[in-house]
PDB file of N, CA and C in Angstrom:
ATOM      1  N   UNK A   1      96.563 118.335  75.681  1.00  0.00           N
ATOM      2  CA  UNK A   1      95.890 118.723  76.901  1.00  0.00           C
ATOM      3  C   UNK A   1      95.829 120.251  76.944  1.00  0.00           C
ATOM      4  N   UNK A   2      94.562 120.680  77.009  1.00  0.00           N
ATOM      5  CA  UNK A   2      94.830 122.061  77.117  1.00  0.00           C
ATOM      6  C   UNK A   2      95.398 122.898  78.557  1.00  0.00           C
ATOM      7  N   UNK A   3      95.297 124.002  78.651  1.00  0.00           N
ATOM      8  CA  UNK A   3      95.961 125.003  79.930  1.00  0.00           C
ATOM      9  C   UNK A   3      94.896 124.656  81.021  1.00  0.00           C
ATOM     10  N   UNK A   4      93.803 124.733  81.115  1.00  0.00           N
ATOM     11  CA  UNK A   4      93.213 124.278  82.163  1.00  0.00           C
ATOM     12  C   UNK A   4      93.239 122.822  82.691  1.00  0.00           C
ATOM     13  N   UNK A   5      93.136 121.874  81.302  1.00  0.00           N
ATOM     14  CA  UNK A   5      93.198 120.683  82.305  1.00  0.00           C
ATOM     15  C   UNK A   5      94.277 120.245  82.693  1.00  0.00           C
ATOM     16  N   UNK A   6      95.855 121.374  82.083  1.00  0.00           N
ATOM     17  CA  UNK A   6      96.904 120.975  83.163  1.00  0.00           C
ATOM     18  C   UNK A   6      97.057 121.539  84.502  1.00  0.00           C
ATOM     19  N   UNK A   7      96.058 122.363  84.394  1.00  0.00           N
ATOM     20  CA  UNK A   7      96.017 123.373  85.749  1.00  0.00           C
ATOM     21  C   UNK A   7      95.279 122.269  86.706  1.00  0.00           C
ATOM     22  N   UNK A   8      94.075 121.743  86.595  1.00  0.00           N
ATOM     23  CA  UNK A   8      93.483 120.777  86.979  1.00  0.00           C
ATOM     24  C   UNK A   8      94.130 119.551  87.467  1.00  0.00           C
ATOM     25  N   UNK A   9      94.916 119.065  86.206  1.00  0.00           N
ATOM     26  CA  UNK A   9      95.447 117.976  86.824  1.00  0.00           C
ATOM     27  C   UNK A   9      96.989 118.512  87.746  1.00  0.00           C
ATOM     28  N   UNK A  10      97.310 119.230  87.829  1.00  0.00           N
ATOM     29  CA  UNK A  10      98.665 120.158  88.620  1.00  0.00           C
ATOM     30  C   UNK A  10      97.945 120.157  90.130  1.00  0.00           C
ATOM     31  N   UNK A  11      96.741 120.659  90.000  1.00  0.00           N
ATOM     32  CA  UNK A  11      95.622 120.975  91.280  1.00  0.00           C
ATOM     33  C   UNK A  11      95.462 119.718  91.906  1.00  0.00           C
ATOM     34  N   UNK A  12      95.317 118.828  90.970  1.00  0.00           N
ATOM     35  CA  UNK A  12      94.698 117.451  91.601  1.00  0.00           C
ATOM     36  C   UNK A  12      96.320 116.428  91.672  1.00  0.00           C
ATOM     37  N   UNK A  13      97.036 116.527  91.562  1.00  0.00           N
ATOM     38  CA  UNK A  13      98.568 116.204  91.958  1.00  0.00           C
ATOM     39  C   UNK A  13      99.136 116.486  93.292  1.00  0.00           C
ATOM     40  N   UNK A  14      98.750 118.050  93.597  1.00  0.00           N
ATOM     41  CA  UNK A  14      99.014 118.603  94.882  1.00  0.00           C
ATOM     42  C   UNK A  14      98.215 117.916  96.085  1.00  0.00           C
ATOM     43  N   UNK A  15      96.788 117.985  95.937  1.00  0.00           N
ATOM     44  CA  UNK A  15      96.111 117.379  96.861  1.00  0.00           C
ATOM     45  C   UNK A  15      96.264 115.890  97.076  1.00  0.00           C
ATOM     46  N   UNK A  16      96.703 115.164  96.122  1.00  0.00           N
ATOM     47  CA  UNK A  16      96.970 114.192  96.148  1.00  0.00           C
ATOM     48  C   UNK A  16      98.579 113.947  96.996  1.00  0.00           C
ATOM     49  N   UNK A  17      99.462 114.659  96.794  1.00  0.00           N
ATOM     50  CA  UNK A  17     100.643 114.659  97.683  1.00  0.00           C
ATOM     51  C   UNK A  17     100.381 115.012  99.065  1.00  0.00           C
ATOM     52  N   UNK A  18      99.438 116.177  99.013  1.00  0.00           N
ATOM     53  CA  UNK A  18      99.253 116.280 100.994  1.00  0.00           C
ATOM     54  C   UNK A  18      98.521 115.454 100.776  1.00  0.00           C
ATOM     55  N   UNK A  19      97.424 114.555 100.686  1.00  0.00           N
ATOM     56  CA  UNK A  19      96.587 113.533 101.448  1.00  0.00           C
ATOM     57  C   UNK A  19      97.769 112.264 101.581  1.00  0.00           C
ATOM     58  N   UNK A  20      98.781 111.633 100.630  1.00  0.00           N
ATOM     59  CA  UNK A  20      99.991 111.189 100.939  1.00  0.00           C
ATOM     60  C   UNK A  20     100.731 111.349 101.718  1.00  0.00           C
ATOM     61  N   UNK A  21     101.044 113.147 102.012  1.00  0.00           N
ATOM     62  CA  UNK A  21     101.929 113.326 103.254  1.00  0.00           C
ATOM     63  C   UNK A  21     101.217 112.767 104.841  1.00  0.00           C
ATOM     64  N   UNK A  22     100.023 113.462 104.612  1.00  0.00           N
ATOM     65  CA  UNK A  22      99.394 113.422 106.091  1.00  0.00           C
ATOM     66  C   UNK A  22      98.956 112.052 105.767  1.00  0.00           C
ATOM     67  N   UNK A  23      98.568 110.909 104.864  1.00  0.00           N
ATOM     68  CA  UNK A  23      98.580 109.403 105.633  1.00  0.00           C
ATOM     69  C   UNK A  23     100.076 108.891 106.024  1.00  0.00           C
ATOM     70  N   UNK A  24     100.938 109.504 105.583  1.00  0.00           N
ATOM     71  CA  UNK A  24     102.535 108.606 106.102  1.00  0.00           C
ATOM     72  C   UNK A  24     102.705 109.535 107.528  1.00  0.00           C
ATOM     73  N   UNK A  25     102.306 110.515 107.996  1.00  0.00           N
ATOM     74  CA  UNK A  25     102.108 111.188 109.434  1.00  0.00           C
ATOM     75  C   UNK A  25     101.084 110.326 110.517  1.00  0.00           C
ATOM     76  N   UNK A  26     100.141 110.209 109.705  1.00  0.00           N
ATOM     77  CA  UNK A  26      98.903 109.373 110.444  1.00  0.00           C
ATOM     78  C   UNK A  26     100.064 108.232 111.166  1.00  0.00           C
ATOM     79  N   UNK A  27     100.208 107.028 109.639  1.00  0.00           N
ATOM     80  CA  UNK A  27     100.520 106.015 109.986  1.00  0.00           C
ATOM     81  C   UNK A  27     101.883 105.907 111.005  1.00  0.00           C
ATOM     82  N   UNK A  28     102.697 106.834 111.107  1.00  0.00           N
ATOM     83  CA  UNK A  28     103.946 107.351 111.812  1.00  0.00           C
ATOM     84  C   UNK A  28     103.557 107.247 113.293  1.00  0.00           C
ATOM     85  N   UNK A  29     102.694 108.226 113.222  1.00  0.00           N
ATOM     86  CA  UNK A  29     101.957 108.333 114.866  1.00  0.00           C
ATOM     87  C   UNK A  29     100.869 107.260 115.396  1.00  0.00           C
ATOM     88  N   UNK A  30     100.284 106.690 114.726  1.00  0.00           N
ATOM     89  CA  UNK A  30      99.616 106.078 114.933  1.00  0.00           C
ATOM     90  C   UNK A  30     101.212 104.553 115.475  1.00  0.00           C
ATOM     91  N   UNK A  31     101.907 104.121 114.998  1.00  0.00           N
ATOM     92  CA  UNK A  31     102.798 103.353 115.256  1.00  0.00           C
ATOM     93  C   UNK A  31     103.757 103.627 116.683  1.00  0.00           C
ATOM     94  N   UNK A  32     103.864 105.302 116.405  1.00  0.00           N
ATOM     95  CA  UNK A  32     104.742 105.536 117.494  1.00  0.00           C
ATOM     96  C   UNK A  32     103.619 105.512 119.033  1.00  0.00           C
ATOM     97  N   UNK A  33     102.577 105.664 118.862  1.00  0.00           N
ATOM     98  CA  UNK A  33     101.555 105.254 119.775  1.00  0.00           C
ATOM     99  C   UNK A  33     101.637 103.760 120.260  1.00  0.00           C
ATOM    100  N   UNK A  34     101.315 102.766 119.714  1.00  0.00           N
ATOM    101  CA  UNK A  34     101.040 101.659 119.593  1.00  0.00           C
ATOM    102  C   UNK A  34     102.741 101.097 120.730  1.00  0.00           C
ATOM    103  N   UNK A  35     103.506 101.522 120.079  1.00  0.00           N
ATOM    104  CA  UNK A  35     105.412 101.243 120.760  1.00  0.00           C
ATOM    105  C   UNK A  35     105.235 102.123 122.249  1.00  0.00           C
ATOM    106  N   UNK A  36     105.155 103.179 122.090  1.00  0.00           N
ATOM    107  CA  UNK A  36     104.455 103.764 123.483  1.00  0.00           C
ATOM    108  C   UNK A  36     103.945 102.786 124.499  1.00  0.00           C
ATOM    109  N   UNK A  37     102.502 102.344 124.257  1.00  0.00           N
ATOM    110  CA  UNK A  37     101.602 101.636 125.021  1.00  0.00           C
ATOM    111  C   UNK A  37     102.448 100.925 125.076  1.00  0.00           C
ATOM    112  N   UNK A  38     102.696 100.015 124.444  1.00  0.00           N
ATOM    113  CA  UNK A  38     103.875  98.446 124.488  1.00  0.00           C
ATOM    114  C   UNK A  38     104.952  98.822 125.808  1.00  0.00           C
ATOM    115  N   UNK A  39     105.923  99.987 125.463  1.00  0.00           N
ATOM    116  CA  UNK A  39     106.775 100.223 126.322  1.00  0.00           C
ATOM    117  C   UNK A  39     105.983 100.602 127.929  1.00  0.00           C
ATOM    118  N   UNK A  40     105.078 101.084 127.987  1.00  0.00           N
ATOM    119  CA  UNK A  40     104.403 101.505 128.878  1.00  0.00           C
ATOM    120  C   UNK A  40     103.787  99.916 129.921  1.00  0.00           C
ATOM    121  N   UNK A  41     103.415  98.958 128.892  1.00  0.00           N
ATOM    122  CA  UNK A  41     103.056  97.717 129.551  1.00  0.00           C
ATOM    123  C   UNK A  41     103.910  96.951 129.606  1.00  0.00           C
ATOM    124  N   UNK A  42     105.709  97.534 129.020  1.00  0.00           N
ATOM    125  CA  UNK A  42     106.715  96.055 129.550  1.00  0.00           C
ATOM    126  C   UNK A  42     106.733  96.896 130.939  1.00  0.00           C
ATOM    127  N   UNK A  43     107.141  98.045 131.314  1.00  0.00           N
ATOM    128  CA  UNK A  43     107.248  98.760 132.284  1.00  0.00           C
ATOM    129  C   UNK A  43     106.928  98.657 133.597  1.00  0.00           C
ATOM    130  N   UNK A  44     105.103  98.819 132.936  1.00  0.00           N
ATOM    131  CA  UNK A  44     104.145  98.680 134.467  1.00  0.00           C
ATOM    132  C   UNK A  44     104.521  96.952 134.954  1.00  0.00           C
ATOM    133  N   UNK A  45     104.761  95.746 133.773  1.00  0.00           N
ATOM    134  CA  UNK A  45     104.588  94.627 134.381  1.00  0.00           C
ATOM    135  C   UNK A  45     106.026  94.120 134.779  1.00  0.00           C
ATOM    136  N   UNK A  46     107.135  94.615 134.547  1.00  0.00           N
ATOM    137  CA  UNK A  46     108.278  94.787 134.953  1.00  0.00           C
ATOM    138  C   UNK A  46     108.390  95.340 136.699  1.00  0.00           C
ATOM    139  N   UNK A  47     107.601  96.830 136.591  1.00  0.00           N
ATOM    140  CA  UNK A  47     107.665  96.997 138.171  1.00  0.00           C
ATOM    141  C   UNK A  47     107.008  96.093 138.932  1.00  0.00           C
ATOM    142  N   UNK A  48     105.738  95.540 138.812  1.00  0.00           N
ATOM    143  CA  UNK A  48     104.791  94.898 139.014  1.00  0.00           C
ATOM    144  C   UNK A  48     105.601  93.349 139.520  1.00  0.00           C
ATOM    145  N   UNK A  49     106.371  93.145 138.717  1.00  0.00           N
ATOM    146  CA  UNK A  49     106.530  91.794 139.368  1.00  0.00           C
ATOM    147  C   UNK A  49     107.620  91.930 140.511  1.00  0.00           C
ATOM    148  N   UNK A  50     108.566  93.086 140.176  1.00  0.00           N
ATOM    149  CA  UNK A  50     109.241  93.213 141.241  1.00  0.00           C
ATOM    150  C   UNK A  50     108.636  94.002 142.747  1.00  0.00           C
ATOM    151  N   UNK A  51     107.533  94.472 142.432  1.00  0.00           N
ATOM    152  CA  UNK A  51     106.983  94.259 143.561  1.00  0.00           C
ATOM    153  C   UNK A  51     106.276  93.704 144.209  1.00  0.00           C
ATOM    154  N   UNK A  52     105.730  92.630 143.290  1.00  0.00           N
ATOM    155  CA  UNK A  52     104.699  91.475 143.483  1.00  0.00           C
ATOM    156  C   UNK A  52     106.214  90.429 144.566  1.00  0.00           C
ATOM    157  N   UNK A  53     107.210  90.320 144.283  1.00  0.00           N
ATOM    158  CA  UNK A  53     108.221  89.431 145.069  1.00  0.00           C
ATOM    159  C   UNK A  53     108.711  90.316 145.948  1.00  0.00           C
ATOM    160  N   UNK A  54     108.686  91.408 146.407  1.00  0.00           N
ATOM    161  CA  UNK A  54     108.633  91.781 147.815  1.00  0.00           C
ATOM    162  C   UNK A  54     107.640  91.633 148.477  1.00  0.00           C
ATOM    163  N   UNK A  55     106.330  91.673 147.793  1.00  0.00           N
ATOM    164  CA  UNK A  55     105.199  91.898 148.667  1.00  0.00           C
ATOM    165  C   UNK A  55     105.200  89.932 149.523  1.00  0.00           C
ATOM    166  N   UNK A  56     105.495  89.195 148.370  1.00  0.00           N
ATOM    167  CA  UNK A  56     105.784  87.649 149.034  1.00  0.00           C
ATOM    168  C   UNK A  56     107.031  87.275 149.901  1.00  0.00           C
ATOM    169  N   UNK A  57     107.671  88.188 150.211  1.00  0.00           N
ATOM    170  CA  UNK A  57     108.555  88.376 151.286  1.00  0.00           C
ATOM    171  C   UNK A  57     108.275  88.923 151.484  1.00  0.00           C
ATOM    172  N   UNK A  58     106.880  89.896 152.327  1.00  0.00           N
ATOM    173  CA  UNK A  58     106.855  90.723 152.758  1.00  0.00           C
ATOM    174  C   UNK A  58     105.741  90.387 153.842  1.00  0.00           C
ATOM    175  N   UNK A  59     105.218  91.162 155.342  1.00  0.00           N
ATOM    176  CA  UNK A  59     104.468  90.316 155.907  1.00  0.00           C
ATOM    177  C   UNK A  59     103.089  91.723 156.576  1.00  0.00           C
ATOM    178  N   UNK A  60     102.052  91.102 156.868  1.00  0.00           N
ATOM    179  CA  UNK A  60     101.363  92.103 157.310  1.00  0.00           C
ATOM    180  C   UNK A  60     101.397  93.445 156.831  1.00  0.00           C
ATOM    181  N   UNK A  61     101.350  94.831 157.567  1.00  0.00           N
ATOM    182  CA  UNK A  61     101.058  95.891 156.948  1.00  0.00           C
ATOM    183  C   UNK A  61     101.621  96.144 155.749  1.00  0.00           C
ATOM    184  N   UNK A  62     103.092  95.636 155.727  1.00  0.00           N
ATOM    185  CA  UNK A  62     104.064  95.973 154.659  1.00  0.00           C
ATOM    186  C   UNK A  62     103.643  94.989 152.988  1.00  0.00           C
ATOM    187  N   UNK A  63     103.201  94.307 153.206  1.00  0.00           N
ATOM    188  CA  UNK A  63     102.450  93.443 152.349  1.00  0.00           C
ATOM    189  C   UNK A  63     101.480  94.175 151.651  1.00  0.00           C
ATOM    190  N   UNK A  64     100.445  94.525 152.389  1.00  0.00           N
ATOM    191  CA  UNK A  64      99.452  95.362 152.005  1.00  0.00           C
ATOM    192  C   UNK A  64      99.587  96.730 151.156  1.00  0.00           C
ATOM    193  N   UNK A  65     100.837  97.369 151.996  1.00  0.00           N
ATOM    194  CA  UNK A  65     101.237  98.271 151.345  1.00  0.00           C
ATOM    195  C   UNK A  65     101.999  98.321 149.860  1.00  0.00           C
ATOM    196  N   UNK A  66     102.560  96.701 149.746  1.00  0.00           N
ATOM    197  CA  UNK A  66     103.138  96.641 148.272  1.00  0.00           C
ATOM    198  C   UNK A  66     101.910  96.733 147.643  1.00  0.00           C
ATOM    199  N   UNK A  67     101.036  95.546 147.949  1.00  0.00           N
ATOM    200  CA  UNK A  67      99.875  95.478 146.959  1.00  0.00           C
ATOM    201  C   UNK A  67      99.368  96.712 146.424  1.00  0.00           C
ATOM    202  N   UNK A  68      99.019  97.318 147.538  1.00  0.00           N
ATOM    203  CA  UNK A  68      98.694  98.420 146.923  1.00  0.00           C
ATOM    204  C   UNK A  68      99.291  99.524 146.134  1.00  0.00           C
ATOM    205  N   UNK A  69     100.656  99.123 146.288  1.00  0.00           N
ATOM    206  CA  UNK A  69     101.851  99.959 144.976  1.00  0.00           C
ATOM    207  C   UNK A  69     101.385  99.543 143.657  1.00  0.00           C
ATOM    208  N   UNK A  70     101.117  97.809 143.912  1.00  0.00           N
ATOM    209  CA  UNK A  70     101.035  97.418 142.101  1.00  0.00           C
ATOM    210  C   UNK A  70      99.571  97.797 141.652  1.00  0.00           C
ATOM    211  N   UNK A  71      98.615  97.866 142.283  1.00  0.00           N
ATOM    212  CA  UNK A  71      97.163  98.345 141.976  1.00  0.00           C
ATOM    213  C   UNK A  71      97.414  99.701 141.606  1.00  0.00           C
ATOM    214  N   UNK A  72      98.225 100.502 142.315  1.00  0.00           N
ATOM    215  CA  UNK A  72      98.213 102.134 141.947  1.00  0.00           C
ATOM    216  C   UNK A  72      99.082 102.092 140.598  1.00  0.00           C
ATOM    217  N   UNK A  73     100.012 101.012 140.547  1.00  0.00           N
ATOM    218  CA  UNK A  73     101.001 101.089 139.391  1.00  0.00           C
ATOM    219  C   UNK A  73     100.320 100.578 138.229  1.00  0.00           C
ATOM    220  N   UNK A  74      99.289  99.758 138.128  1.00  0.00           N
ATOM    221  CA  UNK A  74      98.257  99.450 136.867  1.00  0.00           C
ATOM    222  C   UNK A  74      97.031 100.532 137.014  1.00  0.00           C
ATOM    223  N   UNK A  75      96.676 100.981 137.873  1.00  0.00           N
ATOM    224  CA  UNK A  75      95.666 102.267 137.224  1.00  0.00           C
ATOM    225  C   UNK A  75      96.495 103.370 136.648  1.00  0.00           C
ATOM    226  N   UNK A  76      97.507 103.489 136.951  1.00  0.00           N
ATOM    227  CA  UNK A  76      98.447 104.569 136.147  1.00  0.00           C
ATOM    228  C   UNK A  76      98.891 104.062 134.779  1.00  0.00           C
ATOM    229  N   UNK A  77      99.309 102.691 134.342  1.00  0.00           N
ATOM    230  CA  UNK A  77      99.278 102.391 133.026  1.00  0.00           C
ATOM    231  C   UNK A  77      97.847 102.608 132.448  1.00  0.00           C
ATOM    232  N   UNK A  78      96.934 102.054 132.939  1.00  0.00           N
ATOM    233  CA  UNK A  78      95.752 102.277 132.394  1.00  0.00           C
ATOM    234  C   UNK A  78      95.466 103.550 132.002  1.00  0.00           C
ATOM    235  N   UNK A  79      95.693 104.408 132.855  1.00  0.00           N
ATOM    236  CA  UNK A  79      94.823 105.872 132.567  1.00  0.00           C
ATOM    237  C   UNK A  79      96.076 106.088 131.716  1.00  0.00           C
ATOM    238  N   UNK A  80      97.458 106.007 131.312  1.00  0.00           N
ATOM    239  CA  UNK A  80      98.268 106.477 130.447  1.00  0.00           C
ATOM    240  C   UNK A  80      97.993 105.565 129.043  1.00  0.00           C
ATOM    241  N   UNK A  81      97.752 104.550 128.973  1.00  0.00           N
ATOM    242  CA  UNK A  81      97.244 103.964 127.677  1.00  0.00           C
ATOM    243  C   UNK A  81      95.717 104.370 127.132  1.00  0.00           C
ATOM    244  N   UNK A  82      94.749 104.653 128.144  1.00  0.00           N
ATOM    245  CA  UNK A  82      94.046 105.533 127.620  1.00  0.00           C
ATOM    246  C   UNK A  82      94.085 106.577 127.015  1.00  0.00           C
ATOM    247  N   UNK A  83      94.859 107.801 127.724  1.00  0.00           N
ATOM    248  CA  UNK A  83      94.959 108.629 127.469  1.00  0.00           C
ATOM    249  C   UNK A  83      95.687 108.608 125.558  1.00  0.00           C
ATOM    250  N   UNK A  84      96.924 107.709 125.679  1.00  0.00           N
ATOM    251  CA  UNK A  84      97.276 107.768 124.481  1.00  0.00           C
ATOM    252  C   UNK A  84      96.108 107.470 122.952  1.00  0.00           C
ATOM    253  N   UNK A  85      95.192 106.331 123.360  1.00  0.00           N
ATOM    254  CA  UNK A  85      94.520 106.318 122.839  1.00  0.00           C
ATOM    255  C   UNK A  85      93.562 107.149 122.365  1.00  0.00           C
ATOM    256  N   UNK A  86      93.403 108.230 123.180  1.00  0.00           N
ATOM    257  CA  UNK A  86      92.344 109.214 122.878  1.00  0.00           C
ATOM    258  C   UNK A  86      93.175 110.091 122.233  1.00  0.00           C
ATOM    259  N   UNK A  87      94.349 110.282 122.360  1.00  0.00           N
ATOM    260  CA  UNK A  87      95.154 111.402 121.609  1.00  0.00           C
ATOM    261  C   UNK A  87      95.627 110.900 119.721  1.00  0.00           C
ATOM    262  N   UNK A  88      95.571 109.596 119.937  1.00  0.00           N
ATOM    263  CA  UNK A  88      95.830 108.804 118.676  1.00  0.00           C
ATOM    264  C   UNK A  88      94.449 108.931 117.925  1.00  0.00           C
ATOM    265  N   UNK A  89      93.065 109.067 118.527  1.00  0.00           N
ATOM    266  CA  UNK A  89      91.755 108.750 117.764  1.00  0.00           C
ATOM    267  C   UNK A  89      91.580 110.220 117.503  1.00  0.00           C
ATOM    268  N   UNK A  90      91.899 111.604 118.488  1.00  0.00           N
ATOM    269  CA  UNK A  90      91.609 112.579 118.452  1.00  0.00           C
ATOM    270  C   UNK A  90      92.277 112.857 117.000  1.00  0.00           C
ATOM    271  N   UNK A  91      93.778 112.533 116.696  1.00  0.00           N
ATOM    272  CA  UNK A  91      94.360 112.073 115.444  1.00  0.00           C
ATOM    273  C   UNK A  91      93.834 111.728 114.350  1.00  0.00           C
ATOM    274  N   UNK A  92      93.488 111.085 114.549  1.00  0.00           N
ATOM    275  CA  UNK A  92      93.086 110.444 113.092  1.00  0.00           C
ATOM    276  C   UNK A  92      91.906 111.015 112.786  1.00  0.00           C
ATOM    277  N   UNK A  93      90.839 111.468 113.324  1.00  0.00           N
ATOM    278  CA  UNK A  93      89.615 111.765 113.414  1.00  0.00           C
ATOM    279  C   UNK A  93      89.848 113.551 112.643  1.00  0.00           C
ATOM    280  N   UNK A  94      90.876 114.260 113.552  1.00  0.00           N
ATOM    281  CA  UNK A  94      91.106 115.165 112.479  1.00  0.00           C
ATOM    282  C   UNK A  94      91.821 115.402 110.793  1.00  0.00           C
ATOM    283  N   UNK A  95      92.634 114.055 111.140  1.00  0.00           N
ATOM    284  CA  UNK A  95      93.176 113.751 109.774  1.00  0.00           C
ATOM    285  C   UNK A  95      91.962 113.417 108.695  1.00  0.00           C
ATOM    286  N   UNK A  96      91.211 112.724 109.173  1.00  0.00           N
ATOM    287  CA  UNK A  96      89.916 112.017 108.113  1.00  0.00           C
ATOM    288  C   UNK A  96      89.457 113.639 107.897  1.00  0.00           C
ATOM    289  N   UNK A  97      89.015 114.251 109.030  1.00  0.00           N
ATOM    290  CA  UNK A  97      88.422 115.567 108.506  1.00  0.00           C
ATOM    291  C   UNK A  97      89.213 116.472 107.378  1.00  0.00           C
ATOM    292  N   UNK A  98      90.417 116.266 107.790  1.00  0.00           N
ATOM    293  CA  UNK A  98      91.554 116.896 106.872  1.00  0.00           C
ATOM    294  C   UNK A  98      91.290 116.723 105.442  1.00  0.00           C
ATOM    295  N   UNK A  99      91.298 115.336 105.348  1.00  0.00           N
ATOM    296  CA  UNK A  99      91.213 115.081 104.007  1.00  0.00           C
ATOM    297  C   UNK A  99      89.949 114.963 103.342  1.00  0.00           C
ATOM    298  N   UNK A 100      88.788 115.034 104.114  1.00  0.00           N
ATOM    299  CA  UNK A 100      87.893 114.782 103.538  1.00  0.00           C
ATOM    300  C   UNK A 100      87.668 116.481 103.413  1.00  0.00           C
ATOM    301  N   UNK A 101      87.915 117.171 103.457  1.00  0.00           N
ATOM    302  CA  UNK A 101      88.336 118.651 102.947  1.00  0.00           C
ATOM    303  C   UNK A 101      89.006 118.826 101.652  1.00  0.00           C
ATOM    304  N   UNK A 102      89.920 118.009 101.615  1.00  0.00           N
ATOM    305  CA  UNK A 102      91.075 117.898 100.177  1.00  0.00           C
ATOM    306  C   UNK A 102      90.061 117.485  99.331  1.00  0.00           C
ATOM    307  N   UNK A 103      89.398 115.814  99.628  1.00  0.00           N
ATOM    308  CA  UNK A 103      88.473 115.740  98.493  1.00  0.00           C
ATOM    309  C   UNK A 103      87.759 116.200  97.845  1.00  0.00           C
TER     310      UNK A 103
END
Protein backbone atom coordinates (compact mmCIF):
# COMPACT_ATOMS: atom_id res chain seq x y z
CA UNK A 1 0.00 0.00 0.00
CA UNK A 2 1.54 3.06 -0.76
CA UNK A 3 1.83 6.52 1.65
CA UNK A 4 -1.16 8.02 0.28
CA UNK A 5 -3.51 5.29 0.26
CA UNK A 6 -2.58 4.82 3.93
CA UNK A 7 -3.20 8.37 4.44
CA UNK A 8 -6.59 7.79 2.74
CA UNK A 9 -7.51 4.90 4.33
CA UNK A 10 -6.24 6.57 8.07
CA UNK A 11 -8.68 9.59 6.68
CA UNK A 12 -11.43 7.30 5.94
CA UNK A 13 -11.05 5.30 9.49
CA UNK A 14 -11.43 8.62 11.33
CA UNK A 15 -14.61 9.63 9.70
CA UNK A 16 -15.79 6.49 10.04
CA UNK A 17 -15.23 6.53 14.01
CA UNK A 18 -17.03 10.02 14.41
CA UNK A 19 -20.02 8.94 12.22
CA UNK A 20 -19.89 5.77 14.92
CA UNK A 21 -19.47 8.09 17.77
CA UNK A 22 -22.29 10.48 16.90
CA UNK A 23 -24.77 7.34 15.88
CA UNK A 24 -24.16 5.74 19.56
CA UNK A 25 -25.02 9.69 20.83
CA UNK A 26 -28.01 9.81 18.46
CA UNK A 27 -29.20 6.43 19.59
CA UNK A 28 -28.39 7.39 23.50
CA UNK A 29 -30.62 10.42 23.23
CA UNK A 30 -32.92 9.43 21.16
CA UNK A 31 -33.69 6.48 24.05
CA UNK A 32 -33.18 8.78 26.87
CA UNK A 33 -36.09 10.79 25.16
CA UNK A 34 -38.39 8.03 24.54
CA UNK A 35 -37.88 6.97 28.93
CA UNK A 36 -38.54 10.71 29.44
CA UNK A 37 -41.97 10.76 27.62
CA UNK A 38 -42.76 7.27 29.29
CA UNK A 39 -41.88 8.74 32.76
CA UNK A 40 -43.71 11.87 31.92
CA UNK A 41 -47.02 9.68 30.98
CA UNK A 42 -46.73 7.24 34.15
CA UNK A 43 -46.75 10.66 35.99
CA UNK A 44 -49.44 12.75 34.30
CA UNK A 45 -51.75 9.39 34.56
CA UNK A 46 -50.71 8.67 38.08
CA UNK A 47 -51.79 12.32 39.13
CA UNK A 48 -54.72 12.03 36.96
CA UNK A 49 -56.27 9.25 38.59
CA UNK A 50 -55.70 10.53 41.89
CA UNK A 51 -57.48 13.30 41.04
CA UNK A 52 -59.98 11.79 38.94
CA UNK A 53 -61.08 9.95 42.74
CA UNK A 54 -61.38 13.14 44.47
CA UNK A 55 -63.14 14.76 41.86
CA UNK A 56 -65.83 11.45 42.46
CA UNK A 57 -65.93 12.37 45.98
CA UNK A 58 -66.11 15.53 45.24
CA UNK A 59 -69.41 17.65 44.64
CA UNK A 60 -70.40 20.77 42.62
CA UNK A 61 -67.90 23.64 42.26
CA UNK A 62 -65.17 21.53 43.81
CA UNK A 63 -65.73 18.81 41.24
CA UNK A 64 -65.38 21.06 38.48
CA UNK A 65 -62.47 22.43 39.80
CA UNK A 66 -60.66 18.90 39.96
CA UNK A 67 -61.65 18.30 36.45
CA UNK A 68 -60.22 20.95 35.46
CA UNK A 69 -56.77 20.12 37.33
CA UNK A 70 -56.65 16.84 35.19
CA UNK A 71 -57.39 18.71 31.75
CA UNK A 72 -54.63 21.33 32.74
CA UNK A 73 -52.50 18.27 33.94
CA UNK A 74 -52.76 16.48 30.29
CA UNK A 75 -52.19 19.69 28.25
CA UNK A 76 -49.01 20.04 30.23
CA UNK A 77 -47.90 16.39 29.42
CA UNK A 78 -48.80 17.06 26.02
CA UNK A 79 -47.02 20.26 25.36
CA UNK A 80 -43.93 18.52 27.39
CA UNK A 81 -43.94 15.38 25.11
CA UNK A 82 -44.08 17.57 22.31
CA UNK A 83 -41.72 19.63 23.11
CA UNK A 84 -39.34 16.62 23.70
CA UNK A 85 -40.10 15.47 20.46
CA UNK A 86 -39.12 18.43 18.63
CA UNK A 87 -35.86 18.58 20.54
CA UNK A 88 -35.19 14.76 19.68
CA UNK A 89 -36.07 15.50 15.66
CA UNK A 90 -34.21 18.91 15.95
CA UNK A 91 -31.45 16.04 16.92
CA UNK A 92 -31.29 13.89 14.64
CA UNK A 93 -31.95 16.18 11.77
CA UNK A 94 -28.64 17.87 12.71
CA UNK A 95 -26.89 14.66 13.20
CA UNK A 96 -28.00 13.43 9.51
CA UNK A 97 -26.61 16.89 8.46
CA UNK A 98 -23.51 16.07 10.46
CA UNK A 99 -22.77 13.21 8.76
CA UNK A 100 -23.84 13.76 5.61
CA UNK A 101 -20.86 16.33 5.80
CA UNK A 102 -18.41 13.40 6.87
CA UNK A 103 -19.53 11.61 3.73
Amino acid sequence: MTETGRKDKMQEDKVQAGIDALSRRLEKAQTETEQSILQIIRDTEATAKVLQGEAAKAHGEAKAHIKAQVDALRKQYEKAAAQLRKVTAETLTEAAATLKKAG
